[in-house]
N, C-alpha and C. Protein backbone atom coordinates (compact mmCIF):
# COMPACT_ATOMS: atom_id res chain seq x y z
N UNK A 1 -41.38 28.92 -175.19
CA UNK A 1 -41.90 29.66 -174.06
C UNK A 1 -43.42 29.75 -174.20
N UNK A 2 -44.37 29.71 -173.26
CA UNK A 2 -45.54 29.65 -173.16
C UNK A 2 -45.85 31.12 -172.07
N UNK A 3 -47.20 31.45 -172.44
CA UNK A 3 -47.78 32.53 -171.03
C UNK A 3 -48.73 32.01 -171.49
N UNK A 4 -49.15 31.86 -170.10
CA UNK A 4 -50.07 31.06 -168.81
C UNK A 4 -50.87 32.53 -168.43
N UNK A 5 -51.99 32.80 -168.31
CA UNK A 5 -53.05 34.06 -168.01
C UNK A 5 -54.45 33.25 -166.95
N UNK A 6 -53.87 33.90 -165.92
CA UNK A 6 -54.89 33.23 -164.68
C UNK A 6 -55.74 34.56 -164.50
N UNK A 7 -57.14 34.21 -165.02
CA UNK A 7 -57.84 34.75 -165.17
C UNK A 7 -58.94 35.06 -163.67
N UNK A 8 -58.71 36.59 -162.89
CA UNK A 8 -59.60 36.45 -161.34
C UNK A 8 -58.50 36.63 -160.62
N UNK A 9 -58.76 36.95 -159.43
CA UNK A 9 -57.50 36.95 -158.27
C UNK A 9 -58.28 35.99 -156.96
N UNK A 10 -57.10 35.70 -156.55
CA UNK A 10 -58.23 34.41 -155.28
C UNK A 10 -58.11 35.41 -154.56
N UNK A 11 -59.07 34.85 -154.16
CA UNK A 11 -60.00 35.53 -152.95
C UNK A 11 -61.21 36.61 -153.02
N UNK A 12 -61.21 36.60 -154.71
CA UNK A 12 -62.45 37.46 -155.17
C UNK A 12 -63.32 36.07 -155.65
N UNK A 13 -64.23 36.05 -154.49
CA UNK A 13 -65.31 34.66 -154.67
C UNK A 13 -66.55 35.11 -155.13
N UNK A 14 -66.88 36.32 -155.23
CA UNK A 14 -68.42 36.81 -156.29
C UNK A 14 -67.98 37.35 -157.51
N UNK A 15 -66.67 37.24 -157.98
CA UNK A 15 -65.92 37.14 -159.42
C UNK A 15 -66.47 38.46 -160.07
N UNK A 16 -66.24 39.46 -159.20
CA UNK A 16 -66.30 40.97 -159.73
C UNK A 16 -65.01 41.62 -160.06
N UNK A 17 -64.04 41.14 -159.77
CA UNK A 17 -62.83 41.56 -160.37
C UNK A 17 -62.33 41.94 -159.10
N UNK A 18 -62.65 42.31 -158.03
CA UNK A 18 -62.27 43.18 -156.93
C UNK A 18 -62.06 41.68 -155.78
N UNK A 19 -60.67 42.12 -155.06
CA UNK A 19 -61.36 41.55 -153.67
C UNK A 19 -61.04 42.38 -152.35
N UNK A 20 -62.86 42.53 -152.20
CA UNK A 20 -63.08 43.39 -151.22
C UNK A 20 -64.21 42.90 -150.16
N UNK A 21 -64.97 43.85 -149.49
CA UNK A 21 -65.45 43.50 -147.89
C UNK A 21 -66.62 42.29 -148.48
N UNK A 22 -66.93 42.46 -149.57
CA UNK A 22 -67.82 41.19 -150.04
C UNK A 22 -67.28 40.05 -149.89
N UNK A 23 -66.26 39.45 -150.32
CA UNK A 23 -65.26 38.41 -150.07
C UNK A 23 -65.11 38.35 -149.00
N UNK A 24 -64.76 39.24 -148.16
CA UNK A 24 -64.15 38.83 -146.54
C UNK A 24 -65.76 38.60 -145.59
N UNK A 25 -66.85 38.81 -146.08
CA UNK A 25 -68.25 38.58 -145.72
C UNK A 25 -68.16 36.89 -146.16
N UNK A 26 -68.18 37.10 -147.55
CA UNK A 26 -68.50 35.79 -147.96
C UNK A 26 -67.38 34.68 -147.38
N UNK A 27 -66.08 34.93 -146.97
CA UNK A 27 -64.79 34.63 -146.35
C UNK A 27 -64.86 33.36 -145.07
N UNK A 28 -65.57 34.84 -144.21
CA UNK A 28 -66.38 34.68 -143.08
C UNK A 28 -66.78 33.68 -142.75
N UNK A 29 -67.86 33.75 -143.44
CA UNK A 29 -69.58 32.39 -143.33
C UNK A 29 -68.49 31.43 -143.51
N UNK A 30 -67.41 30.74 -144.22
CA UNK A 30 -66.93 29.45 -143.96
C UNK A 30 -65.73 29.59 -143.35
N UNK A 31 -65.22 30.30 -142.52
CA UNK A 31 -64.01 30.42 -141.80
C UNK A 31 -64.53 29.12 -140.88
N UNK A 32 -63.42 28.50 -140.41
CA UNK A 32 -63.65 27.31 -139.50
C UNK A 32 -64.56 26.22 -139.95
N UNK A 33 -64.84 25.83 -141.24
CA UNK A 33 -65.53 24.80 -141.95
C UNK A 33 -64.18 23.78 -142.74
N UNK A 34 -64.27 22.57 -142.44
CA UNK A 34 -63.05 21.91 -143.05
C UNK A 34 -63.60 20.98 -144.35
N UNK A 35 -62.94 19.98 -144.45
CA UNK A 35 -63.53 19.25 -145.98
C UNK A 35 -64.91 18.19 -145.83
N UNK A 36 -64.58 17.89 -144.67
CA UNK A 36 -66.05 16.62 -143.99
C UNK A 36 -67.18 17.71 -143.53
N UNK A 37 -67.10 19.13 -143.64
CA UNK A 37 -68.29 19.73 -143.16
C UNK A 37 -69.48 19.82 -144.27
N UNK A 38 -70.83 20.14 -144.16
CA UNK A 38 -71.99 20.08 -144.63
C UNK A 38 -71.88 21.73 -145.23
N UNK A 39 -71.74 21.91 -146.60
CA UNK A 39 -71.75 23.14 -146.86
C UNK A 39 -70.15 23.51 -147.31
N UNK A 40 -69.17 22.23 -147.58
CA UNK A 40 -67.82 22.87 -147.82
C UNK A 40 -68.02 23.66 -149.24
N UNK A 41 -66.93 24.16 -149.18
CA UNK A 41 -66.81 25.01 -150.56
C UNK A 41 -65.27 25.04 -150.93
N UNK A 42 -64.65 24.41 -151.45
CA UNK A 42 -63.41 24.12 -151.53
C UNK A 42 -62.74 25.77 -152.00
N UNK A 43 -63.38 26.84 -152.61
CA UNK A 43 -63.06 27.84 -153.19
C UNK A 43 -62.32 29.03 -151.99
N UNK A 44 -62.92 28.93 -150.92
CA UNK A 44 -62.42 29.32 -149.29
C UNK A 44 -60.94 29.05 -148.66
N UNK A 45 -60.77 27.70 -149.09
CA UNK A 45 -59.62 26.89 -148.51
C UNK A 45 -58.41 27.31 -149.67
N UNK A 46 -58.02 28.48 -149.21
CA UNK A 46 -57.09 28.93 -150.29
C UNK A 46 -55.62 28.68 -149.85
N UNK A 47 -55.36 27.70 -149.16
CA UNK A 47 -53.67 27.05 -148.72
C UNK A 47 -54.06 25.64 -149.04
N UNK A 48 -55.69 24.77 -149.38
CA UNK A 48 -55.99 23.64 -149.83
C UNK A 48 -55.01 22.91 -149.20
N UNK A 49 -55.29 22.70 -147.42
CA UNK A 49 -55.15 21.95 -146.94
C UNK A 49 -56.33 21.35 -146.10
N UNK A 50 -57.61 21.39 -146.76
CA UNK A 50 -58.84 20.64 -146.24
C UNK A 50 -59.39 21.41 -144.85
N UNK A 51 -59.18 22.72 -145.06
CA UNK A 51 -60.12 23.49 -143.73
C UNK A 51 -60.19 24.89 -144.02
N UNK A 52 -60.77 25.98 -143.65
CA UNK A 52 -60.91 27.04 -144.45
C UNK A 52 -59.95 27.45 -142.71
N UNK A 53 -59.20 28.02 -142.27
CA UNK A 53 -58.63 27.86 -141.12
C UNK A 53 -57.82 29.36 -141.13
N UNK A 54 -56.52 29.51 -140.57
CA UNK A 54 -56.03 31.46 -140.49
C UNK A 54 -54.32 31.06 -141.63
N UNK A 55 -54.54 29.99 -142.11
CA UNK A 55 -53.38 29.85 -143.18
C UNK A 55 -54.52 31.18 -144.38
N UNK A 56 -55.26 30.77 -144.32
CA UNK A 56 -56.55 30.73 -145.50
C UNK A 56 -57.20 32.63 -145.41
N UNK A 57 -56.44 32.73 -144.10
CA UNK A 57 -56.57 33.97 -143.62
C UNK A 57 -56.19 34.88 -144.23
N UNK A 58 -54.61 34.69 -143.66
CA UNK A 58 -53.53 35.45 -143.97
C UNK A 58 -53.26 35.44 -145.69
N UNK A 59 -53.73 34.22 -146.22
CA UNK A 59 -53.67 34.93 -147.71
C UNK A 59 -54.57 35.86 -147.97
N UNK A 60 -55.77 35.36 -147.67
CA UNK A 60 -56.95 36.23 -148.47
C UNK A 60 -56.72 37.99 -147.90
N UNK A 61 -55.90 37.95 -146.92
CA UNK A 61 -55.48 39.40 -146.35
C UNK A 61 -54.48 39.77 -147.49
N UNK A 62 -53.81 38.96 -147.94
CA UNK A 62 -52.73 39.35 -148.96
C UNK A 62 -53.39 39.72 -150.45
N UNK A 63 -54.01 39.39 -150.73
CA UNK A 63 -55.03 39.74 -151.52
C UNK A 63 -55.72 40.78 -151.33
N UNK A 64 -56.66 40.86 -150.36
CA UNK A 64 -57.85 42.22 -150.09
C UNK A 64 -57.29 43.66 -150.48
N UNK A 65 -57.93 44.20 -151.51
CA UNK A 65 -57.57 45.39 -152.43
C UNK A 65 -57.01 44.80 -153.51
N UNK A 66 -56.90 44.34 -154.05
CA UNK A 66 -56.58 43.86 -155.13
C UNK A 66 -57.23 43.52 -156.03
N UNK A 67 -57.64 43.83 -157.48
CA UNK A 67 -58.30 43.45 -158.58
C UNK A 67 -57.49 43.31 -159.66
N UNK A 68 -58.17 42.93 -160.71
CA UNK A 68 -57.64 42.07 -161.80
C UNK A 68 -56.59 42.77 -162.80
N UNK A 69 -56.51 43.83 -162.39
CA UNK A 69 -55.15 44.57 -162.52
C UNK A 69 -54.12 45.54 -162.00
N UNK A 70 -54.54 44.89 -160.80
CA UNK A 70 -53.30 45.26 -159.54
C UNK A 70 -52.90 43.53 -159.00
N UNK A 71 -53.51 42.85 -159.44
CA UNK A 71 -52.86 41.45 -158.83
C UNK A 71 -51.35 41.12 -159.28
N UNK A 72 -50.77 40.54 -158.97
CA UNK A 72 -50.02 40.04 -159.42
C UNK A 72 -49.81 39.09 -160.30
N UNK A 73 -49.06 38.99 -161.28
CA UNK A 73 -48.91 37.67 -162.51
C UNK A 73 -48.02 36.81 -162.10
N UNK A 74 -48.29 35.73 -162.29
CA UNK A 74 -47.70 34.21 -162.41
C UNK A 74 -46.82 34.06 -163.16
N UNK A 75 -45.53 33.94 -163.44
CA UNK A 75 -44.41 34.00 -164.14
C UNK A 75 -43.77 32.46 -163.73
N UNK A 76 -44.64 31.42 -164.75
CA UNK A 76 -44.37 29.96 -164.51
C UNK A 76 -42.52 29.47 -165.54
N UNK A 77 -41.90 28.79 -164.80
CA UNK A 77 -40.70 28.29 -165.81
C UNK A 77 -41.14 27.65 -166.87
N UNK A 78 -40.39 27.81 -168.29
CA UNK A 78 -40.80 26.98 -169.64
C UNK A 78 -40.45 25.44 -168.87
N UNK A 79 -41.38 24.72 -169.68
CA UNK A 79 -41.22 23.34 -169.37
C UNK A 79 -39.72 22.57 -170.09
């Protein structure tokens, strides 16, 4: 058995431990930017299907309030 420790919660993109109205600011500025745009940031596109779009939304909503120990853990199967 292995544990796996994912260190950050997505959607906290100024990596303060928190994700809050800073993130959904910083969120923002690339909402509607896809992978061919000038300025992508792949870190936005949190369903990483090549557009920062309302998939990308609705997570980072699932997230907002959440910090690095109210997130949830990753509980991966042994290989």
């Amino acid at each position: 058995s292995i544990a796996i420790e994912v260190l950050g919660v997505p959607g906290d993109f100024d990596l303060n431990g928190a994700v809050d109205f800073d993130d959904f600011f910083a969120f923002a500025d690339h909402f509607g930017q896809s992978s061919t745009a000038a300025g992508w940031d792949a870190r936005f596109d949190l369903s990483a299907n090549g557009a920062v779009d309302f998939d990308d939304f609705f997570s980072f909503a699932d997230y907002f309030g959440l910090t690095g120990e109210t997130a949830p853990r990753l509980d991966l199967p042994d290989p």
